[in-house]
Protein backbone atom coordinates (compact mmCIF):
# COMPACT_ATOMS: atom_id res chain seq x y z
CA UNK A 1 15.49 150.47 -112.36
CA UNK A 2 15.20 151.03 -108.76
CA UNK A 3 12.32 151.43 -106.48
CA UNK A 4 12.45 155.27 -105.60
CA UNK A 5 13.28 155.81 -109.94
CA UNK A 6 10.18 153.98 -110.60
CA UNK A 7 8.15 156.19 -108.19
CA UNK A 8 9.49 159.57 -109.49
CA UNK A 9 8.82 158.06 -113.02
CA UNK A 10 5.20 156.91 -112.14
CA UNK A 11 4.51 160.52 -109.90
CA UNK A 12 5.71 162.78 -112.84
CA UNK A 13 2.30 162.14 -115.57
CA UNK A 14 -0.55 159.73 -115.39
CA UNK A 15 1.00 156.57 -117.50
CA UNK A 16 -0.45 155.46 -120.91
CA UNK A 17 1.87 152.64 -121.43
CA UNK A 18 0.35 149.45 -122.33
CA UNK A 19 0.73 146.87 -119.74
CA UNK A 20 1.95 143.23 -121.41
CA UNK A 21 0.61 141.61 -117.97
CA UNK A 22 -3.09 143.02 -118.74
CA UNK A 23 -6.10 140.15 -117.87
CA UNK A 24 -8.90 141.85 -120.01
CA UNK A 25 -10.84 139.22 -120.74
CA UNK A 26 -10.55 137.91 -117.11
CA UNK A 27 -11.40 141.25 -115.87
CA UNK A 28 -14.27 141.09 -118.27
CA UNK A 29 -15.46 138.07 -117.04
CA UNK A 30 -15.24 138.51 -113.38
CA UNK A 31 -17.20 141.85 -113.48
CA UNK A 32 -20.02 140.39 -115.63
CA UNK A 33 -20.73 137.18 -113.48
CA UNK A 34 -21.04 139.80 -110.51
CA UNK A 35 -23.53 141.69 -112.31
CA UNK A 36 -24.92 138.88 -113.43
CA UNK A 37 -25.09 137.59 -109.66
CA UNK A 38 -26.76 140.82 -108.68
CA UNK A 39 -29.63 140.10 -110.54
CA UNK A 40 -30.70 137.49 -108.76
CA UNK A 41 -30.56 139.51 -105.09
CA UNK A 42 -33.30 139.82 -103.39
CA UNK A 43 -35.62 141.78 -104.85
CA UNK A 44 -35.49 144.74 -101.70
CA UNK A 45 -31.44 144.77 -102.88
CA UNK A 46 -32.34 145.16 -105.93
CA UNK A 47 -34.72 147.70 -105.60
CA UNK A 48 -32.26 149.82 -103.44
CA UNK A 49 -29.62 149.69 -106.09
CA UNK A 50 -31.38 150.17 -109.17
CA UNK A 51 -32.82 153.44 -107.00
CA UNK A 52 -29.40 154.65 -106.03
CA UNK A 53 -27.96 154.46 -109.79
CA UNK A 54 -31.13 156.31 -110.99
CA UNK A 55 -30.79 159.14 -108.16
CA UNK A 56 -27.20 159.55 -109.07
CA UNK A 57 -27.78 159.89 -112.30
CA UNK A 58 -30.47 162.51 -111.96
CA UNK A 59 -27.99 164.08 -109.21
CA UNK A 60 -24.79 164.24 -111.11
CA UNK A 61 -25.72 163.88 -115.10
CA UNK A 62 -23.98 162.02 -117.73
CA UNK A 63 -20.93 164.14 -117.42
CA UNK A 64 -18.74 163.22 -114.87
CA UNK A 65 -15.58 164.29 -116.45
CA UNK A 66 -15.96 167.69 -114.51
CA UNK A 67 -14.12 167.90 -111.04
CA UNK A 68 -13.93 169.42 -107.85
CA UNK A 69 -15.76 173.10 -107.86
CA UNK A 70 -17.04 172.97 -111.38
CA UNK A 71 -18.69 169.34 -110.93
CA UNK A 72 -20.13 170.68 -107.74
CA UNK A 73 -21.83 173.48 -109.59
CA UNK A 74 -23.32 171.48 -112.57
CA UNK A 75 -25.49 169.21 -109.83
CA UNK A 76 -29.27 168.54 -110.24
CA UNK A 77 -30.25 171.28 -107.32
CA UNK A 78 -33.16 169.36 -106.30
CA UNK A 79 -31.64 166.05 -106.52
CA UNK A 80 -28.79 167.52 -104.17
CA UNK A 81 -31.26 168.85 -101.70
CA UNK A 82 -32.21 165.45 -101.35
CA UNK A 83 -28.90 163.89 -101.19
CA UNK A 84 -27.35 166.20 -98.32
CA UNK A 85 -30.87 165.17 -96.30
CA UNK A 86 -30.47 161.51 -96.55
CA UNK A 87 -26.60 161.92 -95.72
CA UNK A 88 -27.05 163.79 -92.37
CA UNK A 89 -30.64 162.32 -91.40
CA UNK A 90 -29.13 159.89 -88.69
CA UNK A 91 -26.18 162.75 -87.23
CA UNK A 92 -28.58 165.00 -85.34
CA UNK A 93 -25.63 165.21 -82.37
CA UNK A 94 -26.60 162.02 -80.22
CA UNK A 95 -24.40 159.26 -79.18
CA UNK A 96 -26.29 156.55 -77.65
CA UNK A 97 -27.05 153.24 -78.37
CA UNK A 98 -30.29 153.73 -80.10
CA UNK A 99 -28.65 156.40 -82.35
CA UNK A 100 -25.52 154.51 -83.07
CA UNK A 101 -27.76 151.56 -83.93
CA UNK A 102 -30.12 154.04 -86.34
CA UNK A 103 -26.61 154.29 -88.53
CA UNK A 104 -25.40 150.85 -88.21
CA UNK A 105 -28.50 149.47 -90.25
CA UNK A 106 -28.74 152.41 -92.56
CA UNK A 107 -24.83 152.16 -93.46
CA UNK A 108 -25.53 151.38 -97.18
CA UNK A 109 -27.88 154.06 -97.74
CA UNK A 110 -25.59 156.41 -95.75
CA UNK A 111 -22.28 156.22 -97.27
CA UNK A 112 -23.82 156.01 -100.75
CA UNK A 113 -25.33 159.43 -99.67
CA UNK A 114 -22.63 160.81 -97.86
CA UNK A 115 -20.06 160.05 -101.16
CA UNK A 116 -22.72 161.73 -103.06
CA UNK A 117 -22.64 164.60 -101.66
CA UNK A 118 -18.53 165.03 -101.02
CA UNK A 119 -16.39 163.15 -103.72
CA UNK A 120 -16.64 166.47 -105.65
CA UNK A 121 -15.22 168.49 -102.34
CA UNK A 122 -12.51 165.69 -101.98
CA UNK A 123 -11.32 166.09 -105.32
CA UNK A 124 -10.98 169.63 -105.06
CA UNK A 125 -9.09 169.76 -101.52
CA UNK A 126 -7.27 166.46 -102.09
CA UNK A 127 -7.21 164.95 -105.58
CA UNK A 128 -8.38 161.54 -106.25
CA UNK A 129 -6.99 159.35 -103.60
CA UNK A 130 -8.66 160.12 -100.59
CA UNK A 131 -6.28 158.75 -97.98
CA UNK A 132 -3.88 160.22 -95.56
CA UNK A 133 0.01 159.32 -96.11
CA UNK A 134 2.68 159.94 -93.96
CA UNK A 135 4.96 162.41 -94.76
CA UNK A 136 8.61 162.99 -94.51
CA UNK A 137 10.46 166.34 -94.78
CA UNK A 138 11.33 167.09 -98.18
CA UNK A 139 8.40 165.19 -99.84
CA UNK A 140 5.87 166.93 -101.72
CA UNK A 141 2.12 165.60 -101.17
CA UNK A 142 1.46 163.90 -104.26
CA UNK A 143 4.64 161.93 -103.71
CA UNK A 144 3.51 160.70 -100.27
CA UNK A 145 0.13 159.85 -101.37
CA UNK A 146 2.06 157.22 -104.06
CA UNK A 147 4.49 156.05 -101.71
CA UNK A 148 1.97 154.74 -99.34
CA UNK A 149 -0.09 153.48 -101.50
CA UNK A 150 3.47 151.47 -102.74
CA UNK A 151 3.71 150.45 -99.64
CA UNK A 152 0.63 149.00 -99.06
CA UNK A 153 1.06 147.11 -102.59
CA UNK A 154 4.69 146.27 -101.13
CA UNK A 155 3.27 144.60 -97.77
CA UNK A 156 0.85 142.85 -99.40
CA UNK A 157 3.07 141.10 -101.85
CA UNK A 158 1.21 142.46 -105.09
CA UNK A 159 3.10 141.20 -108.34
CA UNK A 160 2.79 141.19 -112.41
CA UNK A 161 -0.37 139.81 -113.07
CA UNK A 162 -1.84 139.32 -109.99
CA UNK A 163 -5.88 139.20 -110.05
CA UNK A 164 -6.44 142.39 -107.07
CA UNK A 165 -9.40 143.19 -105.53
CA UNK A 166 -9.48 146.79 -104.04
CA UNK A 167 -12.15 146.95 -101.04
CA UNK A 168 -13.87 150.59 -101.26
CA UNK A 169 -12.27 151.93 -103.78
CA UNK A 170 -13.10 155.85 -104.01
CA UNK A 171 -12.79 157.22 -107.68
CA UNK A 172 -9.76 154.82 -108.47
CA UNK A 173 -6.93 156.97 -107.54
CA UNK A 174 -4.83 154.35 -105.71
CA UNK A 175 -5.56 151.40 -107.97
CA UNK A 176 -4.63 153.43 -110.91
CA UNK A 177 -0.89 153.97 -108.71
CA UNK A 178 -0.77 150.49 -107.45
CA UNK A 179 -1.25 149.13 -110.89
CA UNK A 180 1.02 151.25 -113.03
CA UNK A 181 3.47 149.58 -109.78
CA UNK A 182 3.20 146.41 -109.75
CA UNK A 183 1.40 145.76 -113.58
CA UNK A 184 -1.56 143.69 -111.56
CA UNK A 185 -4.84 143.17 -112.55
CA UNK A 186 -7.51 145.17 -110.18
CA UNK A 187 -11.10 144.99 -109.78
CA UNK A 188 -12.30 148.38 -107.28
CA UNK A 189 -15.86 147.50 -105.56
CA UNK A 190 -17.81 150.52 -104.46
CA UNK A 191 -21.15 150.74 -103.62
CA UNK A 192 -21.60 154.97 -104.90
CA UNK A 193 -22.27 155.04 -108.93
CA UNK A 194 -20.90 158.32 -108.93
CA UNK A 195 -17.67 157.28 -108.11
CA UNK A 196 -17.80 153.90 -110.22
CA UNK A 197 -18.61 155.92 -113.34
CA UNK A 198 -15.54 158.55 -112.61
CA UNK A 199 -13.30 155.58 -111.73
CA UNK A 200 -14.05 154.24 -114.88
CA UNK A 201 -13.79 157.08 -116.75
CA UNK A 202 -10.14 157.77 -115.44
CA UNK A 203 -9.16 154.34 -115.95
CA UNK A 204 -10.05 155.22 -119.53
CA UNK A 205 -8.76 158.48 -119.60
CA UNK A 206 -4.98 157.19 -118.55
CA UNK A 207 -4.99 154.12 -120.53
CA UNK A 208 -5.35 151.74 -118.03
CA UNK A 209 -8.86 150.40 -118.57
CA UNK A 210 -7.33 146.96 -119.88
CA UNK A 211 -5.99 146.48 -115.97
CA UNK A 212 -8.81 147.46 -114.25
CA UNK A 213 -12.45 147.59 -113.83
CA UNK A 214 -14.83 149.35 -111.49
CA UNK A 215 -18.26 147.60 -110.17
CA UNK A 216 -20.93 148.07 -107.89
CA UNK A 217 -21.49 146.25 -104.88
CA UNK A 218 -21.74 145.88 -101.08
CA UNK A 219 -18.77 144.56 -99.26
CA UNK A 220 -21.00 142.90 -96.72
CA UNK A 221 -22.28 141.19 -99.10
CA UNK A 222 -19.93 140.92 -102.28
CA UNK A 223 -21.34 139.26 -105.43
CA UNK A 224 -17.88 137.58 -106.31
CA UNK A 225 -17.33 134.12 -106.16
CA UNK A 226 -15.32 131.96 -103.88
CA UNK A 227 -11.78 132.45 -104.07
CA UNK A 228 -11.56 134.50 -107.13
CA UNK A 229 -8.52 137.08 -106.30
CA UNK A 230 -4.87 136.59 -105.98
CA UNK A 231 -4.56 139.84 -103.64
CA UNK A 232 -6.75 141.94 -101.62
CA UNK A 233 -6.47 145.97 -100.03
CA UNK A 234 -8.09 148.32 -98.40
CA UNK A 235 -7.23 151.97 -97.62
CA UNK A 236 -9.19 153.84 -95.26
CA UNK A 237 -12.13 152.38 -96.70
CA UNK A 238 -13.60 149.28 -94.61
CA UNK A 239 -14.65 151.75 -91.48
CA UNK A 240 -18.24 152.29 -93.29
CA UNK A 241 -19.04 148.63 -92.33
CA UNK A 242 -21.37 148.35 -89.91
CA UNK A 243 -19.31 145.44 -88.52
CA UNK A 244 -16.03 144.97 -89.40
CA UNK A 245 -16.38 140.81 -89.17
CA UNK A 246 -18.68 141.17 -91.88
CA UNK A 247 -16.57 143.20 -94.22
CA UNK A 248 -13.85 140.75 -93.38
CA UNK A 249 -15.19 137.23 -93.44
CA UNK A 250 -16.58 138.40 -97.07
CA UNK A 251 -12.98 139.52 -98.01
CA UNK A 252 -11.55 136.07 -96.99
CA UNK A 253 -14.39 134.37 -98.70
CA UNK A 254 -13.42 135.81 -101.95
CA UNK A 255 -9.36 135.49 -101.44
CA UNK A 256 -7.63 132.44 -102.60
CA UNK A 257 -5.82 130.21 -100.17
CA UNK A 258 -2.66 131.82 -99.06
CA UNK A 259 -3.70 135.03 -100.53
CA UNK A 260 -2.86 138.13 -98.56
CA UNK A 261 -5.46 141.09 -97.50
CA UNK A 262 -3.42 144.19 -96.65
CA UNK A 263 -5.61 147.38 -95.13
CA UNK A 264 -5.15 150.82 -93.78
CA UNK A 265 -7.96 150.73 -91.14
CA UNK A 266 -9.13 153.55 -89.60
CA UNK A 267 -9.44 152.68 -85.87
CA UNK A 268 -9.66 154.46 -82.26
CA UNK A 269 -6.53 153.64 -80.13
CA UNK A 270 -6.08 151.74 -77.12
CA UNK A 271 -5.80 155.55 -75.40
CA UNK A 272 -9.39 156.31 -76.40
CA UNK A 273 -12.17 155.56 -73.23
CA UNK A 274 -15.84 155.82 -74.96
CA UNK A 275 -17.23 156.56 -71.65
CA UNK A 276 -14.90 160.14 -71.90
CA UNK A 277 -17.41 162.95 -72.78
CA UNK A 278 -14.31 164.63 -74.83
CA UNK A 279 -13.19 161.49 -76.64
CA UNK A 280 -16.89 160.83 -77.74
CA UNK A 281 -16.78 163.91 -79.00
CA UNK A 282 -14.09 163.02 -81.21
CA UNK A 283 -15.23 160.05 -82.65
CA UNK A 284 -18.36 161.52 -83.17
CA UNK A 285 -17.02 164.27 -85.10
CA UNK A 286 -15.18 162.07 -87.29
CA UNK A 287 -17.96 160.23 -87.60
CA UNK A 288 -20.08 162.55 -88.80
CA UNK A 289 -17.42 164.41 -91.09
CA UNK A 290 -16.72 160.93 -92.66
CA UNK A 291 -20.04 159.34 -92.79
CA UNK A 292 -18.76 156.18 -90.35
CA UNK A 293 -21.79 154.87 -88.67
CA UNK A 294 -19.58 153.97 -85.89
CA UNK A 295 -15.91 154.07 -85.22
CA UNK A 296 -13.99 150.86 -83.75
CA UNK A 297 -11.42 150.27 -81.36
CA UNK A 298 -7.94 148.72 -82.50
CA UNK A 299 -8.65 145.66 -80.33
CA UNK A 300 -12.42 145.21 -82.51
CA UNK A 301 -10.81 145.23 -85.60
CA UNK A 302 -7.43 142.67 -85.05
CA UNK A 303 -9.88 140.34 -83.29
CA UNK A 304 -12.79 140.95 -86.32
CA UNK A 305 -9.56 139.83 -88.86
CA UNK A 306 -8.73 136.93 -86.37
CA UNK A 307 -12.64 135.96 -86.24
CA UNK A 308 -12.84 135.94 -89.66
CA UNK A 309 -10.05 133.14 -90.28
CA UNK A 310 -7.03 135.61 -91.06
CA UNK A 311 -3.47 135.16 -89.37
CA UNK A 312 -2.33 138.52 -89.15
CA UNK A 313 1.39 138.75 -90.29
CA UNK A 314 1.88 142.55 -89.23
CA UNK A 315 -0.20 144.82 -87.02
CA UNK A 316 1.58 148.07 -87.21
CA UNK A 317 -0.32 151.93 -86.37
CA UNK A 318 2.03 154.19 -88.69
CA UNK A 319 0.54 157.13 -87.52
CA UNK A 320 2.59 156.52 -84.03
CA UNK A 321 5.84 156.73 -86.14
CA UNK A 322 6.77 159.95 -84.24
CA UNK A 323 6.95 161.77 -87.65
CA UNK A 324 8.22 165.09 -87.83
CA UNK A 325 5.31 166.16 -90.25
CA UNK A 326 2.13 164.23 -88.85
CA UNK A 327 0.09 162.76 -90.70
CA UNK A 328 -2.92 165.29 -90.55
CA UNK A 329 -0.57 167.86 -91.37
CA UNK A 330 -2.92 169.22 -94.15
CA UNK A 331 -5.93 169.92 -92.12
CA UNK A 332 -3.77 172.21 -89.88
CA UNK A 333 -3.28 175.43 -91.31
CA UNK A 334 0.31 175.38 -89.59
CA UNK A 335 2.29 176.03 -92.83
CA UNK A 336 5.62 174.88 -90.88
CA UNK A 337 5.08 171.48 -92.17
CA UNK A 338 4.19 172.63 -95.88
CA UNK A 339 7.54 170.67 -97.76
CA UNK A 340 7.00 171.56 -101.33
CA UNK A 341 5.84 174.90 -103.22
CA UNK A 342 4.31 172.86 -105.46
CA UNK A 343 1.53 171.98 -102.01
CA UNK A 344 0.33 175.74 -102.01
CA UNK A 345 -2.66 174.86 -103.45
CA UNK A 346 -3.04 171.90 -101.97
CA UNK A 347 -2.54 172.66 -98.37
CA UNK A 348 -4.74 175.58 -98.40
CA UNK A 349 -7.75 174.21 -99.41
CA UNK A 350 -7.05 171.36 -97.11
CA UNK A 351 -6.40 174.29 -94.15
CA UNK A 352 -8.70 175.84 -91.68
CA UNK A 353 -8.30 179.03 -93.23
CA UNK A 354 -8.38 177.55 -96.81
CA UNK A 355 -11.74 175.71 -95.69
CA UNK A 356 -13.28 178.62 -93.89
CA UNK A 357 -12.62 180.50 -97.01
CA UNK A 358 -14.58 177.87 -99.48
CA UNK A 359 -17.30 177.65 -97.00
CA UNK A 360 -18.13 181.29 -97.09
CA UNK A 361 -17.59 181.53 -100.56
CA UNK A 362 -20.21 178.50 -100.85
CA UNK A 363 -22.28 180.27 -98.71
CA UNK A 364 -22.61 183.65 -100.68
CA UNK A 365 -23.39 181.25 -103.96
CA UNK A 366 -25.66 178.78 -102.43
CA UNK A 367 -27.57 182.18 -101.31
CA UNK A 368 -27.34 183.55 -105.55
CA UNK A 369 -28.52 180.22 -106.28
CA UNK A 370 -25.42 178.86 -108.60
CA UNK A 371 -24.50 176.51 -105.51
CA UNK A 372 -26.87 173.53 -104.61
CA UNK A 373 -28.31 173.69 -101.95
CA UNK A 374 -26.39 172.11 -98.77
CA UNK A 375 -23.44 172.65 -100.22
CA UNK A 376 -23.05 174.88 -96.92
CA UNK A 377 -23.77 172.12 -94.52
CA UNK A 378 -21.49 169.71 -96.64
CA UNK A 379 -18.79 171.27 -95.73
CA UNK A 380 -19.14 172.26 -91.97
CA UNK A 381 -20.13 168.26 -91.57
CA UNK A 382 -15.97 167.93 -93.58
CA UNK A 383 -14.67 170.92 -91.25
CA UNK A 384 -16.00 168.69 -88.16
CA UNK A 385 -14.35 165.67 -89.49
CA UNK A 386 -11.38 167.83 -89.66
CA UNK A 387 -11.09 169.23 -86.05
CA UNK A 388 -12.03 165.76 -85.26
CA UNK A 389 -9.30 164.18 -87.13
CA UNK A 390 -6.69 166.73 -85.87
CA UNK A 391 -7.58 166.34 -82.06
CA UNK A 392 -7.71 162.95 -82.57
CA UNK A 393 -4.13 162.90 -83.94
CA UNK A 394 -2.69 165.03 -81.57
CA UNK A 395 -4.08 163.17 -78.72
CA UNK A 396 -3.18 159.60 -79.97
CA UNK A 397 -6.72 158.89 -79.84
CA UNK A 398 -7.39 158.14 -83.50
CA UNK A 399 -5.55 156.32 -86.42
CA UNK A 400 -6.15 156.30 -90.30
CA UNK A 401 -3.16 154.04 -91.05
CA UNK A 402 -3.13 151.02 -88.59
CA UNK A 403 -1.71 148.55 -90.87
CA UNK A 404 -3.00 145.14 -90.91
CA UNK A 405 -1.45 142.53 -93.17
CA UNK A 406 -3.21 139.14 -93.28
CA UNK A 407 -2.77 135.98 -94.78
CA UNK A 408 -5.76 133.22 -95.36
CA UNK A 409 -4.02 129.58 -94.65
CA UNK A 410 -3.74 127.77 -97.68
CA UNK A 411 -5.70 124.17 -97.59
């Protein structure tokens, strides 16, 4: 069966197929010495994630088969009241060091807010990978969003049976694609409950729950031990860290000798000056959009790989491919680059006009009371990400895709 066969087969349904290559027990075992490692954390670790599962439980309920627009209406109004605060406490609009430093230590707290508070909006506007693709004419946008995450799977040399660890990994949507691919075994490490318990549930939902599991944890500070996985990615994922050595000298502690780590970073490019008023102002509107305490340069993140022990085998921005349909096509509103009828939807909720719509219509419910409260300021924070995103793009200052594929020597 050939490679582009195997896609089409793969993007038509989610798969229910039993995979012969499935490491259950393994799976089972890895996942349970990690919890069982997190109970001995220190106690202030502890503390902070027994807290965070209990607030998204009283935030989201039981429930978290709902999606998009209907999950956002069925939230604890309170509880979200709460969650939007703690997400946008540190972005009042300043830049400086103090400020940036504020983030930097609060990055746990913050993106387990910030996910809180828009995994329901992402599934709605974008489904459950939340990555951007590049696109080529004639390709529909689910299509895209499996081929890259193929290709990622392809670079980093995942095969049958492989033990994977996915870095960040959102409500499972890529692992669920990369292992109906390549049949490998994946652990996703996230640090939001909310999303571990839908990741989970999909995994169950599709059949796939004997090839994958979903934990909680900090990739700073992973509770794996030493050389436990075959394979390790990242998409678009690793630009929470509050240093990107840290996130990286953890991922080659876990990765066996001559195991590969293969990552879409999200990184500003060398044309980006952060002493340029306007270019701040990009990065800072990404950052607050995306709940980043800080965004790093190209040059931070290849040397944080190097730094951390990695030889880097490919360094590659894709988003500099010169694509006719750039990759922040769907945050454009310019329905030139729309390929498929079948992205109607898609692309205008994604749009300006598509968001400006949802944001008034949030507005006029928040006010009735059926909307929690800050749903409103949610989503101007996204619709800053996304003029952020788009100047960035168009200026070359900004990449979601530089592709880094790294190998840790063997011994």
């Amino acid at each position: 069966m050939s490679q582009l066969t195997f896609q089409q087969k793969n993007m038509a349904s989610e798969s229910t197929s039993v995979n012969p290559f499935a490491q259950t027990s393994a799976l089972e075992n890895i996942s349970s010495a990690a919890a069982k490692k997190a109970e001995n954390l220190d106690e202030n670790v502890q503390s902070l994630r027994n807290r965070q599962n209990q607030f998204a439980g009283d935030l989201h309920g039981d429930d978290v088969s709902k999606t998009g627009i209907r999950a956002l209406f069925s939230k604890n109004k309170e509880a979200q009241k709460t969650a939007v605060s703690k997400y946008l406490k540190h972005w009042d609009g300043l830049t400086d060091k103090e400020a940036e430093e504020k983030r930097l230590a609060d990055y746990n707290e913050s993106t387990h807010s910030y996910y809180n508070v828009v995994t329901d909006f992402y599934e709605y506007g974008w489904g459950t990978s939340f990555h951007f693709s590049r696109y080529y004419p004639g390709e529909n946008f689910q299509q895209a969003t499996a081929r890259h995450e193929h290709y990622l799977a392809h670079q980093a040399g995942i095969e049958n049976g492989d033990l994977v660890l996915d870095v960040g990994c959102g409500v499972g949507g890529p692992a669920r694609e990369i292992a109906r691919f390549t049949n490998c075994n994946i652990i996703g490490l996230n640090n939001n409950d909310y999303q571990i318990k839908k990741a989970n549930h999909y995994a169950t939902k599709f059949g796939l729950d004997s090839q994958m599991r979903f934990v909680k944890g900090d990739f700073m500070k992973m509770d794996f031990e030493d050389e436990t996985f075959d394979k390790v990615y990242a998409i678009e994922a690793t630009c929470h860290a509050p240093e990107l050595k840290g996130v990286y000298s953890e991922i080659y502690r876990v990765l066996k000798p001559n195991g590969v780590f293969a990552v879409y970073e999200w990184v500003m490019t060398d044309k980006y000056d952060e002493t340029n008023e306007a270019h701040r102002k990009i990065a800072y509107d990404i950052e607050v959009g995306d709940g980043i305490p800080k965004m790093f340069s190209r040059k931070v993140a290849a040397q944080a790989l190097i730094d951390s022990g990695f030889e880097i085998l490919k360094e590659e921005d894709l988003a500099r491919a010169d694509d006719v349909v750039p990759w922040y096509y769907p945050l454009t509103g310019d329905w030139k680059y729309m390929q498929s009828i079948s992205d109607i939807g898609t692309f205008f909720r994604t749009s300006y006009v598509g968001r400006v719509i949802t944001t008034n219509f949030l507005r006029v419910l928040e006010k009735c009371g059926i909307a929690p409260p800050g749903s409103v300021d949610v989503a101007n924070s996204l619709e800053s990400a996304a003029v952020g995103l788009v100047a960035g793009g168009k200026e070359g200052l900004f990449s979601p895709m530089m592709l880094y594929v790294c190998r840790k020597p063997a011994k």
